[in-house]
Structures are given as C-alpha cells and as structure tokens.
N, C-alpha and C. Protein backbone atom coordinates (compact mmCIF):
# COMPACT_ATOMS: atom_id res chain seq x y z
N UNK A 1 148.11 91.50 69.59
CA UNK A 1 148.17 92.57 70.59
C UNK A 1 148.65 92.00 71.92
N UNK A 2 149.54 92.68 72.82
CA UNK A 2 149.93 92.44 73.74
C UNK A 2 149.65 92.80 74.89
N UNK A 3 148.92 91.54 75.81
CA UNK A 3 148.21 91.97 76.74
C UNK A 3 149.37 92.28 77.92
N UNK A 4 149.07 93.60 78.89
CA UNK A 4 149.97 93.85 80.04
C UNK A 4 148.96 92.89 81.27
N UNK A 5 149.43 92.93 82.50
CA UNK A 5 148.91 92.76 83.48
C UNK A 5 147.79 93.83 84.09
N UNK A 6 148.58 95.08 83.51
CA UNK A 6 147.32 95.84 84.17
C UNK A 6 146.25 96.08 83.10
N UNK A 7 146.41 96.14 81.68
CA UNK A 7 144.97 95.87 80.83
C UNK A 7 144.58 94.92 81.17
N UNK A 8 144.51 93.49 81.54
CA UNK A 8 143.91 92.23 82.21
C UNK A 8 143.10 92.30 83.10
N UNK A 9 143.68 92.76 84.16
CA UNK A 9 142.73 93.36 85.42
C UNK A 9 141.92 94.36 85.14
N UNK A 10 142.29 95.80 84.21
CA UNK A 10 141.04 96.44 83.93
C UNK A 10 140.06 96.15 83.30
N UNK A 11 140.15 95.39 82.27
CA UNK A 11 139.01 94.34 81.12
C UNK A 11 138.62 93.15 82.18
N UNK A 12 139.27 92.54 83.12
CA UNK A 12 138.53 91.87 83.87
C UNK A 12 137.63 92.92 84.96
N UNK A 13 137.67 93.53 85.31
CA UNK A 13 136.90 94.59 86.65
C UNK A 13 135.98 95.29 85.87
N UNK A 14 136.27 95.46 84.31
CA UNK A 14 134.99 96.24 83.81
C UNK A 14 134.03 95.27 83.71
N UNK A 15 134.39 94.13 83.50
CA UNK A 15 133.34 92.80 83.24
C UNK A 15 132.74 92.46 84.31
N UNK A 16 133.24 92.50 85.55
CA UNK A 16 132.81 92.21 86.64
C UNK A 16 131.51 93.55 87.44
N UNK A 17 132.05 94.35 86.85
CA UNK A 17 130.93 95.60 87.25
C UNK A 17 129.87 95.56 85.82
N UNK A 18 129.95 95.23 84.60
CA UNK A 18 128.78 95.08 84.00
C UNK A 18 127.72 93.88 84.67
N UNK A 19 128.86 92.66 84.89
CA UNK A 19 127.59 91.53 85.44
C UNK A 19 127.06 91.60 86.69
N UNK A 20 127.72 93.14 87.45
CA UNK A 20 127.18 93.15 88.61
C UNK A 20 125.86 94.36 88.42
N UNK A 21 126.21 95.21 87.60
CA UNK A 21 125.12 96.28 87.40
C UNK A 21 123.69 95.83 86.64
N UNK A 22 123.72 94.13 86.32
CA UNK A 22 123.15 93.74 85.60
C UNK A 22 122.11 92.98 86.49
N UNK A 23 123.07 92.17 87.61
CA UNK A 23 122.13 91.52 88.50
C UNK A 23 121.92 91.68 90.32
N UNK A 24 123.08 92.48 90.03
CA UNK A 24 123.06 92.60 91.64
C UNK A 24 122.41 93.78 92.31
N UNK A 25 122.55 94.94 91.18
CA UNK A 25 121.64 96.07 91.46
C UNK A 25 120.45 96.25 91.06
N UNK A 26 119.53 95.68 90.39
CA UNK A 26 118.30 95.39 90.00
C UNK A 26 117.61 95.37 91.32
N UNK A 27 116.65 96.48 91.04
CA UNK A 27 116.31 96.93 92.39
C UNK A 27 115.01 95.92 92.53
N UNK A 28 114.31 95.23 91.52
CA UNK A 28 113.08 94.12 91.81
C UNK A 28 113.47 93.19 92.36
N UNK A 29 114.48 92.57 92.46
CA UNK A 29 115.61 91.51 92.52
C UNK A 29 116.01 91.78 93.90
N UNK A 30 116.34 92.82 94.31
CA UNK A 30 116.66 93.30 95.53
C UNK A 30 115.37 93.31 96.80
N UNK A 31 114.31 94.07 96.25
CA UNK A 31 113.12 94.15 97.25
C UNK A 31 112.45 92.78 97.47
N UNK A 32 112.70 91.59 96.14
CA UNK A 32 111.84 90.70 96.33
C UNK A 32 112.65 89.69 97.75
N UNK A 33 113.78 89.93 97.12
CA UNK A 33 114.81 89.12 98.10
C UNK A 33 114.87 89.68 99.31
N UNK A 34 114.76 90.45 99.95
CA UNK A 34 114.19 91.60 101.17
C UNK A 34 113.00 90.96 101.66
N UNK A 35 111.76 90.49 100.55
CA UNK A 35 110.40 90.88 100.98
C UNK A 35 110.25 88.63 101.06
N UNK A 36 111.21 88.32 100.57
CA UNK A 36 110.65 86.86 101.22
C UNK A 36 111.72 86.79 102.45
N UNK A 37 112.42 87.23 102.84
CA UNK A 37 112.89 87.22 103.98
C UNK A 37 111.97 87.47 105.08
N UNK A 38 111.47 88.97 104.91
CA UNK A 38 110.54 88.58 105.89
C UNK A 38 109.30 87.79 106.05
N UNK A 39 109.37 87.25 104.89
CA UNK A 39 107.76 86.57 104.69
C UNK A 39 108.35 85.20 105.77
N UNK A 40 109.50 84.95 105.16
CA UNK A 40 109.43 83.49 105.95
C UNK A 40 109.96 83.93 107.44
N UNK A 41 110.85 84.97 108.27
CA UNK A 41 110.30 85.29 109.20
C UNK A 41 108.83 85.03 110.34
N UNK A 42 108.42 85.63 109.09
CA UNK A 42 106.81 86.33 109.87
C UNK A 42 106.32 84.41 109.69
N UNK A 43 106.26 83.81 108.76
CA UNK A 43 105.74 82.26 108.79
C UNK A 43 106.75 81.44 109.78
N UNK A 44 107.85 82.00 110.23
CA UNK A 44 108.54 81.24 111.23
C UNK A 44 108.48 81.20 112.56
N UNK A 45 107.70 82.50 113.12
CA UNK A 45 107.72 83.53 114.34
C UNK A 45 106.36 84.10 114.67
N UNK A 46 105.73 83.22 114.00
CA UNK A 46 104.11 83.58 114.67
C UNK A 46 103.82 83.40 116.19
N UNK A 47 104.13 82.17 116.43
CA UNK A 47 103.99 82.13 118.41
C UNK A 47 104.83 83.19 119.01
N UNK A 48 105.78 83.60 118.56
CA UNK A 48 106.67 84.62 119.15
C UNK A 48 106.19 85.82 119.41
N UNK A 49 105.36 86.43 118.18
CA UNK A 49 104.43 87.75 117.79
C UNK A 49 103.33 87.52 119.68
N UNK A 50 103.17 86.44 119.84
CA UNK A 50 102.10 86.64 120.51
C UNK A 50 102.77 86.50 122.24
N UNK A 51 103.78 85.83 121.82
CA UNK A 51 104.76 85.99 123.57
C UNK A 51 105.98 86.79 123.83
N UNK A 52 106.57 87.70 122.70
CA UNK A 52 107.24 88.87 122.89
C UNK A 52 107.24 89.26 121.72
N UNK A 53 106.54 90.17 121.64
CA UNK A 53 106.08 90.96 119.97
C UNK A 53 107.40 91.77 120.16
N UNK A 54 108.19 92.36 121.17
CA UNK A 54 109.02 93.23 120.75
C UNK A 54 110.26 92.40 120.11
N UNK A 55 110.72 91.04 120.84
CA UNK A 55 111.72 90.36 120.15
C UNK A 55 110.87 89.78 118.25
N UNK A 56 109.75 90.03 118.45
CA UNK A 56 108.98 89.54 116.96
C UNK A 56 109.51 91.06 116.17
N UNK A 57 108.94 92.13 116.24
CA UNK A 57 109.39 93.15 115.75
C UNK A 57 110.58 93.69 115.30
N UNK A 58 111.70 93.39 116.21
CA UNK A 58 113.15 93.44 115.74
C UNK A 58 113.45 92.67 115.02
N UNK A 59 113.14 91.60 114.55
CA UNK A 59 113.20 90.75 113.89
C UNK A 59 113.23 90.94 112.34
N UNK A 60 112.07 91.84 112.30
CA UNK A 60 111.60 92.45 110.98
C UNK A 60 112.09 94.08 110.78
N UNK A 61 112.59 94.14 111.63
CA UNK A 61 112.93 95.91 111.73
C UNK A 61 114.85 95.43 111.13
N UNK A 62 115.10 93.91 111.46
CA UNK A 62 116.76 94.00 111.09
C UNK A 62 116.60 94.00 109.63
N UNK A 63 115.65 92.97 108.89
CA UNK A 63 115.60 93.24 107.77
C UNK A 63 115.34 94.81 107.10
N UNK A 64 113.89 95.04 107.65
CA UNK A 64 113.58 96.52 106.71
C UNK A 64 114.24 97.31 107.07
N UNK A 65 114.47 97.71 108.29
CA UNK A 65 115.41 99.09 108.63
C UNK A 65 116.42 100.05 107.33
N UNK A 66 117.32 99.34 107.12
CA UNK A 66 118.19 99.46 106.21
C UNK A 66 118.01 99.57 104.92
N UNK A 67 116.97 98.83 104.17
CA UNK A 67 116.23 99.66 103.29
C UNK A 67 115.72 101.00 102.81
N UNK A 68 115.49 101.54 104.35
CA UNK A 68 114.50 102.77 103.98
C UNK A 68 115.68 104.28 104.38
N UNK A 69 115.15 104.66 103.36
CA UNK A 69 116.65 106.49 103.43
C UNK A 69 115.64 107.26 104.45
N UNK A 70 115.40 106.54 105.85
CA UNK A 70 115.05 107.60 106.47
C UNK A 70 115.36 108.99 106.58
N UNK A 71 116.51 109.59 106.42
CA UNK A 71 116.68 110.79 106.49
C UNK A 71 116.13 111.91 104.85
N UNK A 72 115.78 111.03 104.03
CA UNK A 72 115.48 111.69 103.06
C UNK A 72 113.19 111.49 103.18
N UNK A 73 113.36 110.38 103.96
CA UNK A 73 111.91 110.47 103.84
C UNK A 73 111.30 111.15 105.01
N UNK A 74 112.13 111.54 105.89
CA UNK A 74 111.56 111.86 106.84
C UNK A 74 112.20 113.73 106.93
N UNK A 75 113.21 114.14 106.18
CA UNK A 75 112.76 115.81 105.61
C UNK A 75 112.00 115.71 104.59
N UNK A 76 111.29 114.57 103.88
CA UNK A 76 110.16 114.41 102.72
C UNK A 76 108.57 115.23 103.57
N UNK A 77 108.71 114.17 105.19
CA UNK A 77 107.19 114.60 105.68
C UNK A 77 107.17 115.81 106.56
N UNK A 78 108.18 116.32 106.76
CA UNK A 78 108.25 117.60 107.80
C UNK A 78 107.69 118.50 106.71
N UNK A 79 108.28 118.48 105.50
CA UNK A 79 108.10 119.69 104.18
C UNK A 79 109.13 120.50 103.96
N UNK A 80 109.51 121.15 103.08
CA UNK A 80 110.53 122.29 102.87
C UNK A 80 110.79 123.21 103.85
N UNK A 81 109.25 123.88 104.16
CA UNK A 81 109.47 125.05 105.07
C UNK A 81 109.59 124.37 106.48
N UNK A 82 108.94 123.43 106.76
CA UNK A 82 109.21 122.96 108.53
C UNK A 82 110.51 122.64 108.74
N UNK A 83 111.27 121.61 107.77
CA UNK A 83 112.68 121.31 107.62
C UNK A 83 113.60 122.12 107.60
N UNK A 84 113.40 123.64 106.85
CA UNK A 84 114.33 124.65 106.74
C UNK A 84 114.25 125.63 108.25
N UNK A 85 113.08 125.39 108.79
CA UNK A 85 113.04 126.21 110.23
C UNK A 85 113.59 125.65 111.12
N UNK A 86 113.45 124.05 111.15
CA UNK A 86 114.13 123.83 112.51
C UNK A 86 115.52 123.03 112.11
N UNK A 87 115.82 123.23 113.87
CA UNK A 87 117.32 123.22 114.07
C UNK A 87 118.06 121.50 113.43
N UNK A 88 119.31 121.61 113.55
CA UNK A 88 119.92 120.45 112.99
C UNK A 88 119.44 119.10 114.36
N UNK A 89 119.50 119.22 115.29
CA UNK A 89 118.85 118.57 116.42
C UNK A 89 117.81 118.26 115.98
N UNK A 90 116.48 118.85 115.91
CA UNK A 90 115.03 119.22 115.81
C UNK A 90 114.52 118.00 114.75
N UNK A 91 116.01 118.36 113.69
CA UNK A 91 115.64 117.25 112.24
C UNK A 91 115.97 115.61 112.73
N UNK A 92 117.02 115.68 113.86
CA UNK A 92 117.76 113.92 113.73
C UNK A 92 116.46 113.60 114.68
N UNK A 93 116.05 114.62 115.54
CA UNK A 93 114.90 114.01 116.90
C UNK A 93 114.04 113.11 116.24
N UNK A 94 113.38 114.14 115.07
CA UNK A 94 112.27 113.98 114.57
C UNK A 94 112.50 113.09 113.25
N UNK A 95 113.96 112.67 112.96
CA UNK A 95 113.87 111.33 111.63
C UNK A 95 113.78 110.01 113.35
N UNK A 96 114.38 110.43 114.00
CA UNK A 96 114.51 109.11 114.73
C UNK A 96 113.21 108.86 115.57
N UNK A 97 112.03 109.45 116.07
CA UNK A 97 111.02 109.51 116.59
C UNK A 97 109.97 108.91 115.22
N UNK A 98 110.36 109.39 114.39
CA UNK A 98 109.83 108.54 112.65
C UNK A 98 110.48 107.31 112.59
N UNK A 99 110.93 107.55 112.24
CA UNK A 99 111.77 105.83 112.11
C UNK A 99 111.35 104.72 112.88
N UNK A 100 111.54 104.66 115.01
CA UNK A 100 111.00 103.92 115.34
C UNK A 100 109.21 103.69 114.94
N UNK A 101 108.39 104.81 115.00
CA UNK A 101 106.99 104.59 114.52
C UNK A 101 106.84 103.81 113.45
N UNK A 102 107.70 103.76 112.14
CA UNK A 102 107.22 103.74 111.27
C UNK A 102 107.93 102.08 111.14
N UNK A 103 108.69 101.70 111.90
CA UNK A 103 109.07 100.30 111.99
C UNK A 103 108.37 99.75 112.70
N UNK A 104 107.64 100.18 114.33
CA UNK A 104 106.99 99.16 114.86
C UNK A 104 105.50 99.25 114.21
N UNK A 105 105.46 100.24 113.58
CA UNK A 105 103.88 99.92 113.02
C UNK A 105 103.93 98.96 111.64
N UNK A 106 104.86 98.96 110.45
CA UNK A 106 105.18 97.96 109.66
C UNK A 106 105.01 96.96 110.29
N UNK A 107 106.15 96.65 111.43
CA UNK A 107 106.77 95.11 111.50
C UNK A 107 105.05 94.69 112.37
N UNK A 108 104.37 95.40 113.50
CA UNK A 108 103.24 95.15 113.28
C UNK A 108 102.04 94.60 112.75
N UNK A 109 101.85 95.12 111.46
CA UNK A 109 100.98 94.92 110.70
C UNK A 109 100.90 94.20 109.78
N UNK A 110 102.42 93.79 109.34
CA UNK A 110 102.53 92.45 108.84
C UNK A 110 102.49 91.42 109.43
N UNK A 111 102.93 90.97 111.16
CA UNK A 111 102.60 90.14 112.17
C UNK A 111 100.95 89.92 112.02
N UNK A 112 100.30 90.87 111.74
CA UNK A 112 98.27 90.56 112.13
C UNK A 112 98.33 89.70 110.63
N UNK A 113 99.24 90.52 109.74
CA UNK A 113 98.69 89.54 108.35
C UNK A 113 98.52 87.92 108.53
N UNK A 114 99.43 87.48 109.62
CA UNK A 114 99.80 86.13 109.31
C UNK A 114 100.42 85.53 108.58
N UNK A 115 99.20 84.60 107.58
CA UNK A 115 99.82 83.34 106.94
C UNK A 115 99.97 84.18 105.67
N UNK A 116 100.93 84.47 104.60
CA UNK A 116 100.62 85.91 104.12
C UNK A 116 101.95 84.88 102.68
N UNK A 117 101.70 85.48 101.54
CA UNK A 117 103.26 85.61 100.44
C UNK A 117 103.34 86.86 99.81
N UNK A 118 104.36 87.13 99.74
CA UNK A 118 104.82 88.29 98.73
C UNK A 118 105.39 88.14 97.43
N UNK A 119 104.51 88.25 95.94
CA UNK A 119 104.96 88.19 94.76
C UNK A 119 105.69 89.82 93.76
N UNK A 120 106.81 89.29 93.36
CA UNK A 120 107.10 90.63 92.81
C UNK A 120 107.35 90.73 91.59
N UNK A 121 106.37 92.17 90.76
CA UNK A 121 106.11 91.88 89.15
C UNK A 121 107.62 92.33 88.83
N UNK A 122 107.76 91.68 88.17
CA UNK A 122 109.19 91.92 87.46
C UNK A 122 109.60 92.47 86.35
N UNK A 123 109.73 93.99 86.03
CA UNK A 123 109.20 94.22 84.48
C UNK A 123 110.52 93.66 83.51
N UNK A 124 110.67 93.79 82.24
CA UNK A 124 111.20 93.43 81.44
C UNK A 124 112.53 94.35 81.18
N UNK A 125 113.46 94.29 82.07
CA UNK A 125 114.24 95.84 81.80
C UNK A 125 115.59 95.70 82.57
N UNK A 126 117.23 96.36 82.30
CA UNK A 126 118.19 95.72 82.75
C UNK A 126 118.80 97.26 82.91
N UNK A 127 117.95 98.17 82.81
CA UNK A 127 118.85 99.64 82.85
C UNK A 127 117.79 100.38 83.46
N UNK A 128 118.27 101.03 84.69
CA UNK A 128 117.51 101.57 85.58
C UNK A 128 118.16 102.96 85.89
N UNK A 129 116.84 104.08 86.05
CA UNK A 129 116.82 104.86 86.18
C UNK A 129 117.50 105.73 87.91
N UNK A 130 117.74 106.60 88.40
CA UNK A 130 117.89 106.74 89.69
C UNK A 130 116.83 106.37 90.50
N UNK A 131 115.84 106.35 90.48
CA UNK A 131 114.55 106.60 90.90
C UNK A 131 113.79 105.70 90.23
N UNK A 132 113.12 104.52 90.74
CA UNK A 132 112.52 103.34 90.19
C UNK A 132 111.01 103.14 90.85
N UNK A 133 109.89 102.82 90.47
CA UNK A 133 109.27 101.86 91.14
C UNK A 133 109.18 100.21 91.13
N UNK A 134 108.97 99.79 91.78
CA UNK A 134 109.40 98.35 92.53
C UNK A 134 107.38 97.90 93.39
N UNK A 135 107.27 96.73 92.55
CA UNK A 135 105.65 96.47 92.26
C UNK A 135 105.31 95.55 92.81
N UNK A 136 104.76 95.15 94.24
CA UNK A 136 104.45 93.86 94.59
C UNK A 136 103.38 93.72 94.94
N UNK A 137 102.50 92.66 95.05
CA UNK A 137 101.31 92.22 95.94
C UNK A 137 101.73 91.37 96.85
N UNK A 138 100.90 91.60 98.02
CA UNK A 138 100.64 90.85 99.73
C UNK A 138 99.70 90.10 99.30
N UNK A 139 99.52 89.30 99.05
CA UNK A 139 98.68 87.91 98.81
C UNK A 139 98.27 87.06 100.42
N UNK A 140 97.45 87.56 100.83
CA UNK A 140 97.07 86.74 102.32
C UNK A 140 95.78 85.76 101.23
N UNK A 141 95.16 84.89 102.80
CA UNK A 141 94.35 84.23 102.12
C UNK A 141 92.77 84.14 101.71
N UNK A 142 92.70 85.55 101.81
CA UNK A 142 91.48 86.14 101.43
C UNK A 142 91.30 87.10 100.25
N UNK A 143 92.84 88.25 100.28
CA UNK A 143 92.82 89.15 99.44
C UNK A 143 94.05 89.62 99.22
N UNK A 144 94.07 90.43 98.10
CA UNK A 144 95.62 90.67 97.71
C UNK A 144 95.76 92.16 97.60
N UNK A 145 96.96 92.84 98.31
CA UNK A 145 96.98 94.45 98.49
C UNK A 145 98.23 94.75 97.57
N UNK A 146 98.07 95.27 96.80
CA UNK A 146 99.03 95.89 95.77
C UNK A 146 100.19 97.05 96.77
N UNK A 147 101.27 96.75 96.59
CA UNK A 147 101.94 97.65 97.22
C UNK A 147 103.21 97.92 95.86
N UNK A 148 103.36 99.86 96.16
CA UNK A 148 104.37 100.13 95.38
C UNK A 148 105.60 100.76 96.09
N UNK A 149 107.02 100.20 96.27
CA UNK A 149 107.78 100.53 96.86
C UNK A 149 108.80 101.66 95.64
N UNK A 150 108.46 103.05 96.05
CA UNK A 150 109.46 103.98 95.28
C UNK A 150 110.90 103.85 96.18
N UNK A 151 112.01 103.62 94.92
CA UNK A 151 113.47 103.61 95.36
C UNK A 151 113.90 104.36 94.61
N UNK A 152 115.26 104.57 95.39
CA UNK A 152 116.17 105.97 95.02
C UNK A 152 117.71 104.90 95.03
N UNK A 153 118.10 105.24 93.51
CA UNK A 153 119.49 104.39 93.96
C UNK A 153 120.84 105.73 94.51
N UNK A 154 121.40 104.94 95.73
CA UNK A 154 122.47 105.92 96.55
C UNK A 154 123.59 106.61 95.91
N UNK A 155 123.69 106.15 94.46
CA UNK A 155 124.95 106.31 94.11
C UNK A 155 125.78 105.07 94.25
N UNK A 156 126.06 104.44 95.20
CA UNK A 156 126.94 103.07 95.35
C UNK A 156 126.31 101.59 95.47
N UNK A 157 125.44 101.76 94.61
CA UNK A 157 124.28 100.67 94.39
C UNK A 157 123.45 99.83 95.51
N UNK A 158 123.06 101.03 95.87
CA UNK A 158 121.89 100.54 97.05
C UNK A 158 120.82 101.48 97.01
N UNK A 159 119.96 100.52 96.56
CA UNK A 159 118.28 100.89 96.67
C UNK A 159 117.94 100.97 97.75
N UNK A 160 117.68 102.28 98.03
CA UNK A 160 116.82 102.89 99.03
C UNK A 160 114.94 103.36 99.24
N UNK A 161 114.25 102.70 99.76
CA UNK A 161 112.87 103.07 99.85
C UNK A 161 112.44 104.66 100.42
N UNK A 162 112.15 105.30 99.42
CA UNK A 162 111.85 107.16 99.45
C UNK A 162 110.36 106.86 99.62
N UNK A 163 109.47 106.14 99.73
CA UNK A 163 107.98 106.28 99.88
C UNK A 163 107.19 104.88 99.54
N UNK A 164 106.10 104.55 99.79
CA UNK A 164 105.74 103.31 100.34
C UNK A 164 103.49 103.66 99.82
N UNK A 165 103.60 103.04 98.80
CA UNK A 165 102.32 103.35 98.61
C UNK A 165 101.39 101.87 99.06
N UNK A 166 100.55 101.62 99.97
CA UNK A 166 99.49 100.30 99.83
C UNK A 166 98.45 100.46 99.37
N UNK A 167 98.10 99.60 98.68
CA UNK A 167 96.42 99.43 98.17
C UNK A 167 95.58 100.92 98.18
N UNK A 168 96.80 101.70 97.50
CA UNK A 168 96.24 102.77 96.80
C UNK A 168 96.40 104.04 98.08
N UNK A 169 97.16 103.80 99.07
CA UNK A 169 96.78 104.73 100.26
C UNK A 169 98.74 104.57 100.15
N UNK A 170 99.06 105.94 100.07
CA UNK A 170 99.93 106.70 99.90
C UNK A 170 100.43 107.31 101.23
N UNK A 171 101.57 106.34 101.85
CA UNK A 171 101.91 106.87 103.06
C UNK A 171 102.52 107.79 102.96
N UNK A 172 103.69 108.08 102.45
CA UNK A 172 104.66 109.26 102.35
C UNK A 172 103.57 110.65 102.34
N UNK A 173 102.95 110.60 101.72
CA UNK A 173 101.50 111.94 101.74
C UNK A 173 101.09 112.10 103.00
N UNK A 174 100.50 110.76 103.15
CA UNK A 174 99.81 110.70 104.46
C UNK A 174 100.54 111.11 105.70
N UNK A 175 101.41 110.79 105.99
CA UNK A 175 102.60 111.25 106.74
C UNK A 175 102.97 112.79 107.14
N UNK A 176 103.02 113.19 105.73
CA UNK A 176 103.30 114.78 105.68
C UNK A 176 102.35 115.21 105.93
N UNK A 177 100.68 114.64 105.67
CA UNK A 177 99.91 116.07 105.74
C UNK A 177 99.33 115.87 107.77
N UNK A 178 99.79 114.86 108.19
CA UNK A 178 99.47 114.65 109.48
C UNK A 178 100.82 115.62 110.21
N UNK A 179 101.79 115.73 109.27
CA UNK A 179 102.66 116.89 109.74
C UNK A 179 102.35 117.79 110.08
N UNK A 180 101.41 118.32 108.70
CA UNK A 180 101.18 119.57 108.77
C UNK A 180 100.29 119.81 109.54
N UNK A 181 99.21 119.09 109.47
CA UNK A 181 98.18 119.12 110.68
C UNK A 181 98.63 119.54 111.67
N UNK A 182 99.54 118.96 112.55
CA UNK A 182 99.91 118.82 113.83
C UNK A 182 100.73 120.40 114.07
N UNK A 183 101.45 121.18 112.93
CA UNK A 183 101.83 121.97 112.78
C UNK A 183 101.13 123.28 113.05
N UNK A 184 100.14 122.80 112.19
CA UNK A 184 98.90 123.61 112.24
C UNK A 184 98.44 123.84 113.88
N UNK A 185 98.34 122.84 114.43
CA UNK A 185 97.55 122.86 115.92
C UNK A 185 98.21 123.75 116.94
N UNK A 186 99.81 123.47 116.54
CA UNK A 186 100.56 123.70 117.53
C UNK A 186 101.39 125.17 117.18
N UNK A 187 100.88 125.68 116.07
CA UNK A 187 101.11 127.18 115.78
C UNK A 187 102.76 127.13 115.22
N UNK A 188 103.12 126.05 114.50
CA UNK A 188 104.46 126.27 114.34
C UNK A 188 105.34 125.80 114.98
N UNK A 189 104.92 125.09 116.30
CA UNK A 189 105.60 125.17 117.31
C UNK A 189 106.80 123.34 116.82
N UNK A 190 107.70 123.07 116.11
CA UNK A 190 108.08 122.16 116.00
C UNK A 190 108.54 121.30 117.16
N UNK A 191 108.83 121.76 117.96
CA UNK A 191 109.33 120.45 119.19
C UNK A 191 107.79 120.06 119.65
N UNK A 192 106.93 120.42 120.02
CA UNK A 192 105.38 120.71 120.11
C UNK A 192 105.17 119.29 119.17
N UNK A 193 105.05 119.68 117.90
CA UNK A 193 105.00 118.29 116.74
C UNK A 193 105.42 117.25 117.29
N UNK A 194 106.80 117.24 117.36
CA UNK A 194 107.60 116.13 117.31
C UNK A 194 107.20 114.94 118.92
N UNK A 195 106.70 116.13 119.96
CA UNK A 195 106.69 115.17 120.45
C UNK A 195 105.18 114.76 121.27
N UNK A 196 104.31 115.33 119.96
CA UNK A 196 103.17 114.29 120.11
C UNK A 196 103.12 113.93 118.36
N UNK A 197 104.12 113.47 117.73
CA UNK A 197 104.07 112.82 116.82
C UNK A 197 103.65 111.60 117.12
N UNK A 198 102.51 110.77 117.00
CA UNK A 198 102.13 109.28 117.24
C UNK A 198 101.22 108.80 115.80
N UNK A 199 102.67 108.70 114.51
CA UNK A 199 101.31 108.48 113.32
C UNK A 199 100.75 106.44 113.69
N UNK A 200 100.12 106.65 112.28
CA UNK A 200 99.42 105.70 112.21
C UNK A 200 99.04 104.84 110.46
N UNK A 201 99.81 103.71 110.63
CA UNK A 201 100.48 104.00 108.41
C UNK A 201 98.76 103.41 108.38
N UNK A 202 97.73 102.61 108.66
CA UNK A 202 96.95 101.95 108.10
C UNK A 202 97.13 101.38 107.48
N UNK A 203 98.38 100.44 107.51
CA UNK A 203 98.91 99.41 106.35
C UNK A 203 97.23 98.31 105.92
C-alpha cells in the first residue's frame, strides 16, 4: 500500500491525540499536578503568609483561579430562578464578587493549614466521562480531610472544577442556600444580595 504524505500526517495526528487523550487529559493527573503545586507553594511561602498575605494569596489564586468554571458555578449558586431574573450585568457583578471571595477564602485556609500534603486516589480508568469526580485527601499533621473535586470537561480538554466538596461539607450547596437566604431577607431584591454577599467556605 502506498503511503501519500497526507495519510502520514493523518495516522500520525490521530496517534498523537490518542496518547494525548490518554495522558494529558486525565483529569486525576491534572488536579494532582495543580494540587502539589500549591502544596509546595504554601511549604515555600509560609513567612510571606504572615508579612503580606495578599502577595501570599495571589500566589495561590495564579494556580487555582483557572481551574474553576466560575461562570457555571456561580449561575450554579444564584439558582435558576435568581439567574433568570437578573440582568446580564447583575450575573458578571455577582460571578466576579464570587470569585474574589471564594479565592481569598481558599488561598486562606490553606495558608492556616501549614505544613500540609496532598495525595490523589487514582482510580483505575483511561476513558472519562464529561463530568468526573477527582478524590483527594489534605493530610496535615494531625488529620486528614477528604476532599472531592467535581469536574466538567470544556469540550477542548480542560477540566474545569463545577463544585468542591470537604470533609463531607458541600460548598457548592452551601453557597446557594446562603443565596437564597440572603434573597430571602432582602425580598428579591438581587443587587441587595450581591452586595452584602460576604460567604464563608469553612474549608
């Protein structure tokens, strides 16, 4: 059989996207490599945490930021009906008034952890669904907090974090129903919400 130049390149590029769908998008593979980044961060930048926590915080916000589909988790905690009432403004205010909270309270609360490692279970599996969970424990040196990171793959192979469960306390929930709460108080009133939104993850 006679190979052309352009069957060559297509049998080479299909090969190259199997060994990439095999290891490069493996979303355990991805979070773990994410999650010792910041580990050795946070073990590199401890005096820092305590003489400019905000240059400590960005630090950890360059890593996680980009991970997380804020705009899908954050019309996740408004709800259907709060999301469908307010305006296209109302929604970017209120992903970006989320977003910073929900980074300086992370990058936070892993700073108090300290001396801290992150192990990630790795299940046995090379074909992944849109929608994965991704299984790690925070191993400090007293106790270990199970955390489950739900991802959403984008379509162009990037795992995105849609919700964030710790040691059994379910932020993405938690999030929304402090929505609604606040919703509740303020009679509907969404700009009202948004801008005494001040959550609190209890990592």
């Amino acid at each position: 059989m006679k190979l052309t130049m352009k069957s060559i390149l297509l049998f080479t590029g299909i090969v190259c996207l199997q060994t990439f769908a095999v290891t490069e998008i493996n979303p355990n593979i991805f979070l773990d490599t994410k999650a010792q980044e910041m580990v050795a961060v946070i073990r590199s930048n401890q005096s820092l945490y305590a003489s400019d926590p905000e240059m400590f915080k960005n630090k950890i916000k360059i890593i996680f930021e980009p991970l997380v589909d804020f705009r899908r988790v954050g019309a996740s905690v408004m709800g259907r009906k709060y999301y469908q009432a307010s305006t296209k403004a109302q929604k970017q205010r209120f992903i970006e008034i989320f977003k910073k909270s929900l980074l300086n309270n992370y990058s936070s609360t892993l700073a108090q952890w300290g001396d801290q490692s992150i192990e990630t279970i790795f299940p046995d599996k090379t074909v992944f669904k849109k929608t994965e969970n991704v299984h790690q424990n925070l191993l400090t040196s007293n106790n270990k907090y199970p955390i489950k990171y739900i991802v959403r793959n984008d379509g162009s192979g990037n795992w995105l974090i849609v919700n964030i469960i710790v040691n059994g306390v379910n932020l993405g929930s938690n999030f929304r129903s402090h929505f609604q709460a606040l919703a509740i108080e303020h009679n509907g009133d969404i700009e009202k919400v948004i801008n005494n939104w001040t959550p609190d993850a209890n990592l």
